[in-house]
N, C-alpha and C. Protein backbone atom coordinates (compact mmCIF):
# COMPACT_ATOMS: atom_id res chain seq x y z
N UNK A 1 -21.26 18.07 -1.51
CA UNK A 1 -21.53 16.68 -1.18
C UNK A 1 -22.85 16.53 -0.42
N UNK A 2 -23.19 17.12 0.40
CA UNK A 2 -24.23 16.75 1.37
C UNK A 2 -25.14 18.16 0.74
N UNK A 3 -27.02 17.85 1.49
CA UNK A 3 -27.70 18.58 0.79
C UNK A 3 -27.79 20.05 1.75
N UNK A 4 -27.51 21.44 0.64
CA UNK A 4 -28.01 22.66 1.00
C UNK A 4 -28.87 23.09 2.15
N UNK A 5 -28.88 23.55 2.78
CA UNK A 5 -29.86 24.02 4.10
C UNK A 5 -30.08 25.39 4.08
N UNK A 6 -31.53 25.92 4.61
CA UNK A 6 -31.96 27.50 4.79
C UNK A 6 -32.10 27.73 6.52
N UNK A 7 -31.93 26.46 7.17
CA UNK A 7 -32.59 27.05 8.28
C UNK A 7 -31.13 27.57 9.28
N UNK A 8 -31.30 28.27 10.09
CA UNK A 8 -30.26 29.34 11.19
C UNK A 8 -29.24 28.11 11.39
N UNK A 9 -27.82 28.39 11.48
CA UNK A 9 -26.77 27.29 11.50
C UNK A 9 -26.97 26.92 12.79
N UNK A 10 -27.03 25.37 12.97
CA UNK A 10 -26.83 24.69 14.27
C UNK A 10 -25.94 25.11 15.23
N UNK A 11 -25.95 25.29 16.79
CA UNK A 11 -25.62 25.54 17.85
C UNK A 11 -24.89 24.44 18.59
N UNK A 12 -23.95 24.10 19.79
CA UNK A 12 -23.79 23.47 20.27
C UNK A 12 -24.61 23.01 21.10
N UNK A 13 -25.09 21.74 21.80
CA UNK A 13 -26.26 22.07 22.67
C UNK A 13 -26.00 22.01 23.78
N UNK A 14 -27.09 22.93 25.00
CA UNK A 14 -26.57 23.51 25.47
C UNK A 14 -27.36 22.60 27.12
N UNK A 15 -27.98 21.55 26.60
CA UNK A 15 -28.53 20.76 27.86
C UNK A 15 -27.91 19.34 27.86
N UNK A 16 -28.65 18.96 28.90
CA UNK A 16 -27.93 17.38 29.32
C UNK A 16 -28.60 16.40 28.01
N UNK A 17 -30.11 16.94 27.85
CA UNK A 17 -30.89 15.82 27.01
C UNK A 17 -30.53 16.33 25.27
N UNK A 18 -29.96 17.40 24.94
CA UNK A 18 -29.59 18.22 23.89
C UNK A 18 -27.98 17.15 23.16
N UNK A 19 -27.33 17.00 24.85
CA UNK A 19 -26.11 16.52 24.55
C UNK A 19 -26.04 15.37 23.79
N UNK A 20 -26.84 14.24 24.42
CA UNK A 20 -27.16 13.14 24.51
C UNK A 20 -27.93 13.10 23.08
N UNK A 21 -28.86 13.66 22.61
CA UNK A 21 -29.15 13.52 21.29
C UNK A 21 -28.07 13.74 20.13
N UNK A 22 -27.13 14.41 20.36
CA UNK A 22 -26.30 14.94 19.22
C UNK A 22 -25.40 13.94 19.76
N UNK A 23 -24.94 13.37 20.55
CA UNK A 23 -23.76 12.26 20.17
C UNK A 23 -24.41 10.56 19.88
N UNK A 24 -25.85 10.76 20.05
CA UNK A 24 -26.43 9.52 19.95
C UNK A 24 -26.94 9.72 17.76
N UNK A 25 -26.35 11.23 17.65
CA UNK A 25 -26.64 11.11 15.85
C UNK A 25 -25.63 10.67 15.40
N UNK A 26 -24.12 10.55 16.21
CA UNK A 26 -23.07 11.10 16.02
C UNK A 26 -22.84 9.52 16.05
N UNK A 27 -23.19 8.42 17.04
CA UNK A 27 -23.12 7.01 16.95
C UNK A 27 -24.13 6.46 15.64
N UNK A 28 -24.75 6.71 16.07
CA UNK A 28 -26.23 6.61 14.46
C UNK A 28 -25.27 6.79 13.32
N UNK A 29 -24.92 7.50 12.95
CA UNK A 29 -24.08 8.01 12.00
C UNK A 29 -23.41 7.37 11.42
N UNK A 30 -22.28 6.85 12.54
CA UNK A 30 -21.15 6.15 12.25
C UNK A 30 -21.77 4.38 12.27
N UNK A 31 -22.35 4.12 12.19
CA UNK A 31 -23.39 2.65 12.41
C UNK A 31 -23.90 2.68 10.77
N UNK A 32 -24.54 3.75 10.32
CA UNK A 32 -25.20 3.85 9.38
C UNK A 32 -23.94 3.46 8.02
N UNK A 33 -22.95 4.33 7.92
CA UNK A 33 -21.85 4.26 7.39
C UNK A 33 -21.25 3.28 7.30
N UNK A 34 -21.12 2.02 8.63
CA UNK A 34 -20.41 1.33 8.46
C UNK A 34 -21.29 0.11 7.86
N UNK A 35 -22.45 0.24 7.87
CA UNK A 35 -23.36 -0.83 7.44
C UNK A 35 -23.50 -0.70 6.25
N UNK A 36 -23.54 0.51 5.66
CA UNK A 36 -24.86 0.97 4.25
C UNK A 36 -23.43 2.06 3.43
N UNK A 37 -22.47 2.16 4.37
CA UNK A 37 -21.52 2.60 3.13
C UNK A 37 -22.15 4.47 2.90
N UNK A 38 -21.53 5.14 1.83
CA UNK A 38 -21.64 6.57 1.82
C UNK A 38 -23.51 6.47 0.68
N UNK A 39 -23.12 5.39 0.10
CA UNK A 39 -24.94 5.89 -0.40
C UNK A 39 -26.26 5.37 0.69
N UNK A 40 -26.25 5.05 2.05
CA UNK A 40 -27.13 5.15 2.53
C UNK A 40 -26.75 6.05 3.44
N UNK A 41 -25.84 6.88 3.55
CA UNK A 41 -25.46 7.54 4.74
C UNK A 41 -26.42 9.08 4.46
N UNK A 42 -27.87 9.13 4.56
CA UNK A 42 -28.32 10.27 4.65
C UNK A 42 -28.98 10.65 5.91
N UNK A 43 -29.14 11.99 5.88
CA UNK A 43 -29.79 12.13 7.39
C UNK A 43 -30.97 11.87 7.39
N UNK A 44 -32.56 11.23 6.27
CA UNK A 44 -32.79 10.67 6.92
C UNK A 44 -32.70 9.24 7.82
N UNK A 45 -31.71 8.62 6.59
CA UNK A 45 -31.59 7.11 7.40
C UNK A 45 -30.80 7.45 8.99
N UNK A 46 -30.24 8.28 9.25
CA UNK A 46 -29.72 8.65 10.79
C UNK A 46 -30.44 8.90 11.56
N UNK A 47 -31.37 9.87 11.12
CA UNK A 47 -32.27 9.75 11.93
C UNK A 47 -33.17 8.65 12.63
N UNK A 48 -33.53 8.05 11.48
CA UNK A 48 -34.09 6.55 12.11
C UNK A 48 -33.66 5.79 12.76
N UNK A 49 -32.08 5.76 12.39
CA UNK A 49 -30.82 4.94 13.08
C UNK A 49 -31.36 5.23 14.58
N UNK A 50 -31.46 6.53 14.76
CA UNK A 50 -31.34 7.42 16.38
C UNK A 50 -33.10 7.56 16.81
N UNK A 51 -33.43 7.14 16.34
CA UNK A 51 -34.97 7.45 16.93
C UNK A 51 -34.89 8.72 17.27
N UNK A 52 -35.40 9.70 16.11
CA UNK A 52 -35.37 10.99 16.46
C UNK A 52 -35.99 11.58 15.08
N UNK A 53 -36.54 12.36 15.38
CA UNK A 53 -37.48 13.38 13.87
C UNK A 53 -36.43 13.62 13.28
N UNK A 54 -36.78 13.32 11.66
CA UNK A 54 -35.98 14.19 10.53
C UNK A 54 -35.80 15.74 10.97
N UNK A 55 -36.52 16.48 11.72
CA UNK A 55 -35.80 17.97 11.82
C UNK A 55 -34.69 17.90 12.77
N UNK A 56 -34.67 16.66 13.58
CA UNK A 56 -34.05 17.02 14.70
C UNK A 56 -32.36 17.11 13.94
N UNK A 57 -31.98 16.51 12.83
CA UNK A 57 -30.34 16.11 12.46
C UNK A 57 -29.76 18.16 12.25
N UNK A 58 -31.17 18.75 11.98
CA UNK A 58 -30.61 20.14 11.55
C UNK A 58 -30.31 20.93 12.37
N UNK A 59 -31.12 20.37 13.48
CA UNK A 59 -30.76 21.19 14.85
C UNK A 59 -29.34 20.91 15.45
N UNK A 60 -28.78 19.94 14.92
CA UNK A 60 -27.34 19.65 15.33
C UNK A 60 -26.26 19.69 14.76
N UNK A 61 -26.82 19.56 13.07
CA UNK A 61 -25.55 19.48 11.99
C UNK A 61 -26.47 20.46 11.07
N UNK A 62 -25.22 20.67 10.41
CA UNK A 62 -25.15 21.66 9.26
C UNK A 62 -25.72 21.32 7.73
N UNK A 63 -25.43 19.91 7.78
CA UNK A 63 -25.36 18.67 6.46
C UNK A 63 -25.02 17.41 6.88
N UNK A 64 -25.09 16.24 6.15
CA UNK A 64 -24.50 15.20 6.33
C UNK A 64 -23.21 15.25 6.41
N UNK A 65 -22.11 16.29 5.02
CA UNK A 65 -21.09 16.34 5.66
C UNK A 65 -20.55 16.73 6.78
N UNK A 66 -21.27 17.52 7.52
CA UNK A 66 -20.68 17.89 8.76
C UNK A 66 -21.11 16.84 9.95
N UNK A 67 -21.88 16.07 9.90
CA UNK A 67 -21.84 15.19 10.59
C UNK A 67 -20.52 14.15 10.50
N UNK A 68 -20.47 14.11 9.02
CA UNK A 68 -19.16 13.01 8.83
C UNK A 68 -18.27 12.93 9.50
N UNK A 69 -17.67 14.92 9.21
CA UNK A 69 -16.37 15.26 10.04
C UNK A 69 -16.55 15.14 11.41
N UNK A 70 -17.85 14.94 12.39
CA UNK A 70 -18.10 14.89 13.67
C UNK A 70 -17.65 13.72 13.98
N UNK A 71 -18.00 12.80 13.06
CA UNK A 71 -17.73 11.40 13.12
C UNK A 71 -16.62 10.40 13.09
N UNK A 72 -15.51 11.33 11.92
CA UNK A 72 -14.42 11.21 11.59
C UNK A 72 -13.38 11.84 13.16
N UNK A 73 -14.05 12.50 13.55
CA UNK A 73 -13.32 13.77 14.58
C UNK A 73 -13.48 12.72 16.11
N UNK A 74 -15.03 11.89 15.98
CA UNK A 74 -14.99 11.06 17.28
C UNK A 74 -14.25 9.74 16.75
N UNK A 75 -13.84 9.23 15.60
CA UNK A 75 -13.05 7.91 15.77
C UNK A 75 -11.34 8.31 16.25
N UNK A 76 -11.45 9.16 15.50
CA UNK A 76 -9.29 9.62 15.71
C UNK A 76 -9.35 9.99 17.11
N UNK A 77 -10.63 10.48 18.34
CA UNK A 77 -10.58 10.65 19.68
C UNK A 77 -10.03 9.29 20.01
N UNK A 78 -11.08 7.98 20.15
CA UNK A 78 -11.10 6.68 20.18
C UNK A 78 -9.47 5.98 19.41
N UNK A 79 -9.03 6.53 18.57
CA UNK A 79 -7.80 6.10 18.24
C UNK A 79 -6.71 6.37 19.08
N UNK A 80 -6.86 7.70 19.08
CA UNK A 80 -5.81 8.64 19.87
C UNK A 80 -5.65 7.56 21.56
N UNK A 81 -6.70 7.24 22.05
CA UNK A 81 -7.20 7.12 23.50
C UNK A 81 -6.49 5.47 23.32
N UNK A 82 -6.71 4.54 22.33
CA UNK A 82 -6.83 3.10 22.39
C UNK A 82 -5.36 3.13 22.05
N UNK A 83 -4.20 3.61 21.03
CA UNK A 83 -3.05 3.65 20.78
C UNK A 83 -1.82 4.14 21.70
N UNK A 84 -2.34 4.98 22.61
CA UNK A 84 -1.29 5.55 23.48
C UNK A 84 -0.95 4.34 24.04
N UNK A 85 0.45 4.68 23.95
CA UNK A 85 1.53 3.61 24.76
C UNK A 85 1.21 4.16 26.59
N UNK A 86 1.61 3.36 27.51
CA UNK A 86 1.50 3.69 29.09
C UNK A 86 3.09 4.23 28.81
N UNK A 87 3.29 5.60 30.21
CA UNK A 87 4.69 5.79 30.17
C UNK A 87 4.97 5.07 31.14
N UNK A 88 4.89 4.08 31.62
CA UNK A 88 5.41 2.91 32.47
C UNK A 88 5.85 2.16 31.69
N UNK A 89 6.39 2.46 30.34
CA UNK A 89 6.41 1.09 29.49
C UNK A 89 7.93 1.83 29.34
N UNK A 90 9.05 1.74 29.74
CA UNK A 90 10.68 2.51 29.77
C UNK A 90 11.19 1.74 28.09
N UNK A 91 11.08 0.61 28.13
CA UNK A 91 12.13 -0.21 26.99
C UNK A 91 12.08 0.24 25.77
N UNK A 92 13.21 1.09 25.13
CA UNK A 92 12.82 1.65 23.95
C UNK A 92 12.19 0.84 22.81
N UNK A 93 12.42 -0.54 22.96
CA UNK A 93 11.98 -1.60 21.63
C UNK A 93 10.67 -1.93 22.18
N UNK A 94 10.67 -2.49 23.32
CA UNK A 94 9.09 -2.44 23.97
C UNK A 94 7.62 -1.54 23.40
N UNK A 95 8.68 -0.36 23.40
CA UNK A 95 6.98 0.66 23.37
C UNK A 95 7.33 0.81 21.42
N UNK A 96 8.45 0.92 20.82
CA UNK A 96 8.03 0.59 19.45
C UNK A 96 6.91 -0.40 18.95
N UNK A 97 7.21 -1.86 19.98
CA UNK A 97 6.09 -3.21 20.13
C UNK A 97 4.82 -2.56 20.22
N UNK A 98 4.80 -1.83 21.22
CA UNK A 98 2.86 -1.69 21.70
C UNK A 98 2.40 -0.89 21.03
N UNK A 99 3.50 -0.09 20.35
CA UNK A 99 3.08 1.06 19.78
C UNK A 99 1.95 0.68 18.52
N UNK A 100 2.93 -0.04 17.71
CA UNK A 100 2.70 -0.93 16.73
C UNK A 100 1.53 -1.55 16.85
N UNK A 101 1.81 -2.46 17.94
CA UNK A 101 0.20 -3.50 17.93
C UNK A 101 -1.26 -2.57 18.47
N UNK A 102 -0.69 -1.82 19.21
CA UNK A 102 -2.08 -0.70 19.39
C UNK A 102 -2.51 0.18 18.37
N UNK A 103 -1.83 0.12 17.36
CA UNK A 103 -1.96 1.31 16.12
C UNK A 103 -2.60 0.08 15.02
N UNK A 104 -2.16 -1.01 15.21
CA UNK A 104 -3.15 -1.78 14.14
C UNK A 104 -4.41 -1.84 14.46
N UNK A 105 -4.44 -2.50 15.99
CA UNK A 105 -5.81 -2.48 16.34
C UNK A 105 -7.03 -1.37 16.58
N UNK A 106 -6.43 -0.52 17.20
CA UNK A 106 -6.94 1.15 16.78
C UNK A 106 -7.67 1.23 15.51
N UNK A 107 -6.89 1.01 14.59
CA UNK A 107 -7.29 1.19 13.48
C UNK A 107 -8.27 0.19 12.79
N UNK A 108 -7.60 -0.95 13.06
CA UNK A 108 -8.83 -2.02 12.61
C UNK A 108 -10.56 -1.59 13.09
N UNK A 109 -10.42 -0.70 14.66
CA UNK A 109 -12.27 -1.03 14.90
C UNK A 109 -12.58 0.69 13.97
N UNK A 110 -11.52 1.72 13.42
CA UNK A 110 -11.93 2.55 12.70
C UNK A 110 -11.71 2.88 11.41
N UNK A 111 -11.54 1.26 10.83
CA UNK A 111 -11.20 1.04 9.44
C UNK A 111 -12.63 1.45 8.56
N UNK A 112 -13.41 1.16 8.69
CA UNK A 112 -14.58 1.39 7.51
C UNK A 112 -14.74 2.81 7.90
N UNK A 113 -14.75 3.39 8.71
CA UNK A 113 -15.01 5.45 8.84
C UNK A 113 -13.77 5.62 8.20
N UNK A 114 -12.46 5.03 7.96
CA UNK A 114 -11.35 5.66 7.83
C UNK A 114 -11.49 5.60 5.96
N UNK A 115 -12.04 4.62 6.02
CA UNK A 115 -12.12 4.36 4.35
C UNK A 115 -12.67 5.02 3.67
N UNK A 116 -14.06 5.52 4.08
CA UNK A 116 -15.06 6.55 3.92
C UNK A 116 -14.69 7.92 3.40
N UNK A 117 -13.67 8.17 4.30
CA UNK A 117 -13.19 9.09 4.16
C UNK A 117 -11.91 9.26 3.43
N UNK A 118 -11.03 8.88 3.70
CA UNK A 118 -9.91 9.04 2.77
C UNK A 118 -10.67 9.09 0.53
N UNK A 119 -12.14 8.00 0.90
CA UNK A 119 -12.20 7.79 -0.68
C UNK A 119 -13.02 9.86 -1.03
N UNK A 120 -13.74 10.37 0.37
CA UNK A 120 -14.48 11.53 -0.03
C UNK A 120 -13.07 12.45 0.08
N UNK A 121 -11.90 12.10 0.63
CA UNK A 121 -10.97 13.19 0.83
C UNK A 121 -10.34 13.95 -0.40
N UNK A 122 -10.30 13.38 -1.69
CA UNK A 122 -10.33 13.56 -3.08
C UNK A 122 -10.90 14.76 -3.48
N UNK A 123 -12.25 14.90 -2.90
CA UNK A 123 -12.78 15.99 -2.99
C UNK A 123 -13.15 17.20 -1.92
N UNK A 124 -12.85 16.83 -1.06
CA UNK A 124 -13.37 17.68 -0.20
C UNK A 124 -12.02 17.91 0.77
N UNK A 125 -11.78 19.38 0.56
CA UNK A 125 -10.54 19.43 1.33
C UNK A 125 -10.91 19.86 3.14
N UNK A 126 -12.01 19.78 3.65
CA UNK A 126 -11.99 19.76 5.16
C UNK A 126 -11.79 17.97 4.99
N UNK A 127 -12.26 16.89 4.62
CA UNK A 127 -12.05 15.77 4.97
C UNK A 127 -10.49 15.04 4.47
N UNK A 128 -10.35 16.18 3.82
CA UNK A 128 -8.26 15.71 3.41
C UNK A 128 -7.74 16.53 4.78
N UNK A 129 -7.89 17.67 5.42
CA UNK A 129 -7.00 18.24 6.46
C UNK A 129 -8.04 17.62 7.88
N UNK A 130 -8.92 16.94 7.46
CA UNK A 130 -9.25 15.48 8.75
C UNK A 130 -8.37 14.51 8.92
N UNK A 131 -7.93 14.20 7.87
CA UNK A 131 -6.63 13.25 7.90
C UNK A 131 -5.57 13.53 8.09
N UNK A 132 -5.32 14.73 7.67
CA UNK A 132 -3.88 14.72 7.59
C UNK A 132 -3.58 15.36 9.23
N UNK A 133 -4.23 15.59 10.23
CA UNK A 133 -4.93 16.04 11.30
C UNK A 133 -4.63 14.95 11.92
N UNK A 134 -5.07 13.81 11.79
CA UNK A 134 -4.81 12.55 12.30
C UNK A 134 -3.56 11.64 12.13
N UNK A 135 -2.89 12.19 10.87
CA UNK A 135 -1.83 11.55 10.12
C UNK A 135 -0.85 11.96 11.28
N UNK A 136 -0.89 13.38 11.63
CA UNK A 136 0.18 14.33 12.50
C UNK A 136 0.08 13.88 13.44
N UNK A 137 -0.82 13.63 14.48
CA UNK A 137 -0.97 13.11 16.01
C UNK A 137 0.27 12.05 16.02
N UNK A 138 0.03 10.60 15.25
CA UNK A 138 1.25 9.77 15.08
C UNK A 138 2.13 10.58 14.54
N UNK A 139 2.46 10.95 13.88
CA UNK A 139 4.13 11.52 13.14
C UNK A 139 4.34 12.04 14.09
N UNK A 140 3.72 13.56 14.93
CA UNK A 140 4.59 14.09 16.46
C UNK A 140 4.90 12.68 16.51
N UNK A 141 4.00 12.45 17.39
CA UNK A 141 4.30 11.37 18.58
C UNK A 141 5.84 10.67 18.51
N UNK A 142 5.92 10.15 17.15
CA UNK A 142 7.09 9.35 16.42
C UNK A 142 8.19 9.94 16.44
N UNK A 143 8.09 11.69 15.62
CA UNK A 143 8.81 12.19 16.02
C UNK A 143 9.89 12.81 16.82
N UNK A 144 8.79 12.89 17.88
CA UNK A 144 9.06 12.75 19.61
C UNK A 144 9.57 11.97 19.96
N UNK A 145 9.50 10.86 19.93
CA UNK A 145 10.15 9.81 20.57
C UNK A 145 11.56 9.26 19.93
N UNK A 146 11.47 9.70 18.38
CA UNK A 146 12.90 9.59 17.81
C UNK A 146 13.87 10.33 18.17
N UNK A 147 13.32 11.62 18.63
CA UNK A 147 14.50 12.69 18.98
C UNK A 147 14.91 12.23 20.06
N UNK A 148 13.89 11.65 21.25
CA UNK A 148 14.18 11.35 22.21
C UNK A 148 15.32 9.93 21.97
N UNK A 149 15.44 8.98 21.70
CA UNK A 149 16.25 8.36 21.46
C UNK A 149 17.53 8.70 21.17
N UNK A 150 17.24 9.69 20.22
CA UNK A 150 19.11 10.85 19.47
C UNK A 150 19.71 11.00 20.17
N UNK A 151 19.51 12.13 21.30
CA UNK A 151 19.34 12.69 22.39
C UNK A 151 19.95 11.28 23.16
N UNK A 152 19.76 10.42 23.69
CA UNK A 152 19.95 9.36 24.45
C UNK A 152 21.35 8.11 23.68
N UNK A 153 21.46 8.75 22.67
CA UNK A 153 23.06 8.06 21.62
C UNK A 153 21.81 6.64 21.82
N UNK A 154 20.82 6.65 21.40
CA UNK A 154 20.29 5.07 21.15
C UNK A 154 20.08 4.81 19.54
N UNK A 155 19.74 5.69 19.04
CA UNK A 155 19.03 6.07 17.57
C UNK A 155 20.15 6.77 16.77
N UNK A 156 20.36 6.74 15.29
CA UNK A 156 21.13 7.25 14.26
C UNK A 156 20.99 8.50 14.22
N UNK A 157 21.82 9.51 15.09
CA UNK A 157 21.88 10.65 14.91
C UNK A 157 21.81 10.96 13.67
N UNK A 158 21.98 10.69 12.67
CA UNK A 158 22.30 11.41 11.13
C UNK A 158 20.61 11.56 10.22
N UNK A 159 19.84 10.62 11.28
CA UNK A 159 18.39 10.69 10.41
C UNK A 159 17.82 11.99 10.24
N UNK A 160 16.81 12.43 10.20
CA UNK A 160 15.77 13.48 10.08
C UNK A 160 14.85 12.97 11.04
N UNK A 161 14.66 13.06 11.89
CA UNK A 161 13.15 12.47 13.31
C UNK A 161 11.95 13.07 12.21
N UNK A 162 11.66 14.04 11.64
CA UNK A 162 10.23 13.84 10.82
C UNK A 162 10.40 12.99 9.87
N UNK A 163 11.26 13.07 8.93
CA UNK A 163 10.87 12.38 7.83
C UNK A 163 10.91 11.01 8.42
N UNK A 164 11.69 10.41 9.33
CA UNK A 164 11.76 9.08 9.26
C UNK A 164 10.78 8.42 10.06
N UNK A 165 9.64 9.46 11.10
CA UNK A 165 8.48 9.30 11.40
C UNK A 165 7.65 9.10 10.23
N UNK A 166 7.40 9.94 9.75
CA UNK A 166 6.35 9.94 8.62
C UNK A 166 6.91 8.64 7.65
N UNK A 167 8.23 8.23 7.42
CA UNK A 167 8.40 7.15 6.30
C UNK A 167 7.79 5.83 6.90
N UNK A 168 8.40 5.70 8.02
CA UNK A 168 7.94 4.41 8.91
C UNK A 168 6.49 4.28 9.54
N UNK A 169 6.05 5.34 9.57
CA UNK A 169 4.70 5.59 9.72
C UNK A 169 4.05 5.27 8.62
N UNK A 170 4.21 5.71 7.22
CA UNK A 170 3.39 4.91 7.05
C UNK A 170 3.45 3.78 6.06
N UNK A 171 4.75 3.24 6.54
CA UNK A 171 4.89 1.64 6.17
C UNK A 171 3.69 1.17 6.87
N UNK A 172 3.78 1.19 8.55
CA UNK A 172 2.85 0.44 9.77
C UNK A 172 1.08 0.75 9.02
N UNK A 173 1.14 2.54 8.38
CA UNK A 173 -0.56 2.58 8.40
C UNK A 173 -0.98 1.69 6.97
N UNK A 174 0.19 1.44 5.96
CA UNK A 174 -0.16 0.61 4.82
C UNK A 174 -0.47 -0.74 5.49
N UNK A 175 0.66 -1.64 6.18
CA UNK A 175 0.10 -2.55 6.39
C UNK A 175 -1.38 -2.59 7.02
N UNK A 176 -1.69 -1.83 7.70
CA UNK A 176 -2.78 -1.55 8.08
C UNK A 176 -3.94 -1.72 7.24
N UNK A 177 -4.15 -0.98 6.10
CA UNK A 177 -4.40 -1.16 4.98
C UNK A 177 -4.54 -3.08 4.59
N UNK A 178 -3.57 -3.20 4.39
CA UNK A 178 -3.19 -4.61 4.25
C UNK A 178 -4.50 -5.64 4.61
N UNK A 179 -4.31 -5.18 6.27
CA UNK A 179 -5.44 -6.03 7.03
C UNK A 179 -6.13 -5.93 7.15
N UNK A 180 -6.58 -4.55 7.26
CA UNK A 180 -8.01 -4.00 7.48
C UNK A 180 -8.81 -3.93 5.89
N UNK A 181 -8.35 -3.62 5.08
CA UNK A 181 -9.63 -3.42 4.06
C UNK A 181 -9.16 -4.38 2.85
N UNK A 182 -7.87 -4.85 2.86
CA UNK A 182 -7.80 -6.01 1.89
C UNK A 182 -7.67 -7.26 2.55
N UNK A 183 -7.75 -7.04 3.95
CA UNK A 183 -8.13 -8.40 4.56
C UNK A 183 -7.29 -9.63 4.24
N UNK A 184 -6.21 -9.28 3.90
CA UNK A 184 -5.01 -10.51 3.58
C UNK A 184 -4.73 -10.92 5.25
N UNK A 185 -5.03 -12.42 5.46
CA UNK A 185 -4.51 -13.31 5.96
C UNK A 185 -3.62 -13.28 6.85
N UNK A 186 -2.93 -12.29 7.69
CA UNK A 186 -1.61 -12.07 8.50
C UNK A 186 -1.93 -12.36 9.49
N UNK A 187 -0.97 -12.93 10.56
CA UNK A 187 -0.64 -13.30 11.63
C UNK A 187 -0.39 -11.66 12.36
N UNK A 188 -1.42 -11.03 13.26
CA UNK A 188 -1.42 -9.91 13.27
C UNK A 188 0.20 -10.06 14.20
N UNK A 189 0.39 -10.83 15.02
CA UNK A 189 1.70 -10.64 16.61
C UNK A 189 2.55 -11.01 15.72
N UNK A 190 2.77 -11.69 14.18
CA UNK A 190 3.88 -11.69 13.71
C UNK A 190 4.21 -10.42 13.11
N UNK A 191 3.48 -9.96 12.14
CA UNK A 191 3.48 -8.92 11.79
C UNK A 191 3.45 -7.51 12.28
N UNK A 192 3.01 -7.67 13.68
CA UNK A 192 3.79 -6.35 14.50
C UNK A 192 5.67 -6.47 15.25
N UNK A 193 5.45 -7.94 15.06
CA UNK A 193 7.36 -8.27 15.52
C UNK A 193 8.14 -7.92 13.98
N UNK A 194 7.63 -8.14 12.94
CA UNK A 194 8.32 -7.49 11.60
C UNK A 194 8.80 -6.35 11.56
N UNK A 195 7.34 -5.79 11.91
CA UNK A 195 6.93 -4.05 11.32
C UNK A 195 8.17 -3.72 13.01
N UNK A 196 8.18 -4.11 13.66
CA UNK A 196 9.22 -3.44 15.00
C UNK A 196 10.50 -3.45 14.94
N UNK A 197 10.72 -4.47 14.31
CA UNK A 197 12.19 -5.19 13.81
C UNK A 197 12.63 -4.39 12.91
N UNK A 198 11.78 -3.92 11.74
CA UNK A 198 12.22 -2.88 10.64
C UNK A 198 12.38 -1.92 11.01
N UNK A 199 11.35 -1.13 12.50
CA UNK A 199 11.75 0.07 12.32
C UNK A 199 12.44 0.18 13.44
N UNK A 200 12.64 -0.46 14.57
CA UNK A 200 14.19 -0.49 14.97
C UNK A 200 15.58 -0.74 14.28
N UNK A 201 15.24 -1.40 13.22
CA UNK A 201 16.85 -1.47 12.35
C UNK A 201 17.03 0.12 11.80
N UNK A 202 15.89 0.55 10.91
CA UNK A 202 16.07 1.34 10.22
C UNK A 202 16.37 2.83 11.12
N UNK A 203 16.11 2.64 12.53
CA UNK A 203 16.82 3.87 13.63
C UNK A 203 18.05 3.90 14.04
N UNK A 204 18.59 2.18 14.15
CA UNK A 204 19.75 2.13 14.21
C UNK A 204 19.79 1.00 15.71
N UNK A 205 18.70 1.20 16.13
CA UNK A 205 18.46 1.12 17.70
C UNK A 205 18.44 -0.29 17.96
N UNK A 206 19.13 -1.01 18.78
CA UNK A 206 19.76 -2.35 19.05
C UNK A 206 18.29 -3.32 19.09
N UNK A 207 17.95 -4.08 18.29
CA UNK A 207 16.89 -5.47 18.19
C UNK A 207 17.35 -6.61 18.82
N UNK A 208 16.64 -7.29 19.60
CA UNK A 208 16.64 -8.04 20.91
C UNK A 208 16.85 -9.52 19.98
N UNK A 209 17.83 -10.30 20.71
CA UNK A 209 17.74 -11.14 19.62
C UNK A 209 16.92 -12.30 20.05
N UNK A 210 16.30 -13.47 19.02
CA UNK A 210 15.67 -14.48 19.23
C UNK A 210 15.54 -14.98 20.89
């Protein structure tokens, strides 16, 4: 995908002003992508993005694809960070709620990198085990918290805690889908009281009524 290189493989860098250039390619990057899509996404247009010499992208990346995965690797940080529920939040239906509405929105500001990628993930299997990398962070998490429920006689002992993470998971990341790149019309606070309602029924776990 990205073009061949001869020169010594890039290093981490190892100064303050070194740092600061490689995450300012790493914003460049992801700017470039979300504007101009995968056919303007070359290193030189990043470079320009970043005010910085065409040699400088080699001194930091390998290729454009490896910038991608840098890129892909700093939005699921930013996801990871914006989706966590607070553990001050006790109410088992509660944090299903925030869970939910923080996982749409999460996703909504890393919908066009997410798109990017899932369409190059077809071919390129480091950007399919980028996802599926990211897919897992939620499924634990879900996981986790289903057992924890079992464990507590709140939730349908008889389920599977993975599979029924991963099923309900990704009902929530389709709708996601939904909003973010087909842009259908939803009432996002209704549609996270749906998507909560379903997957508290489908645990077993008591829904609060009207």
């Amino acid at each position: 995908m990205g073009r061949a290189r001869t020169n010594p493989a890039p290093t981490a860098p190892a100064t303050a002003r070194g740092r600061r250039t490689h995450d300012a390619l790493i914003v460049a990057g992801r700017e470039v992508i979300e504007e101009h899509g995968w056919a303007g996404f070359t290193p030189e247009a990043v470079t320009q993005a970043a005010g910085v010499s065409y040699g400088t992208f080699y001194t930091y990346f390998e290729s454009k694809d490896d910038l991608l995965r840098k890129i892909v690797q700093a939005a699921a940080d930013e996801m990871y960070a914006a989706s966590r529920v607070p553990d001050t939040l006790d109410d088992p239906y509660a944090r299903i709620v925030e869970a939910n509405r923080r996982y749409l929105a999460a996703t909504g500001r890393a919908a066009k990198v997410l798109r990017m990628v899932e369409h190059g993930a077809y071919l390129d299997d480091n950007l399919r085990r980028l996802l599926l990398e990211i897919r897992e962070f939620y499924v634990g998490r879900s996981e986790e918290g289903i057992r924890r429920l079992q464990v507590a006689g709140l939730a349908d002992p008889g389920l599977d805690p993975r599979l029924t993470a991963i099923a309900l998971g990704a009902m929530v990341e389709q709708v996601a889908v939904i909003i973010n790149e087909l842009r259908e019309p939803l009432d996002t606070e209704k549609m996270v009281d749906h998507l909560s309602r379903i997957w508290a029924s489908a645990l077993g776990l008591r829904v609060p009524s009207e």
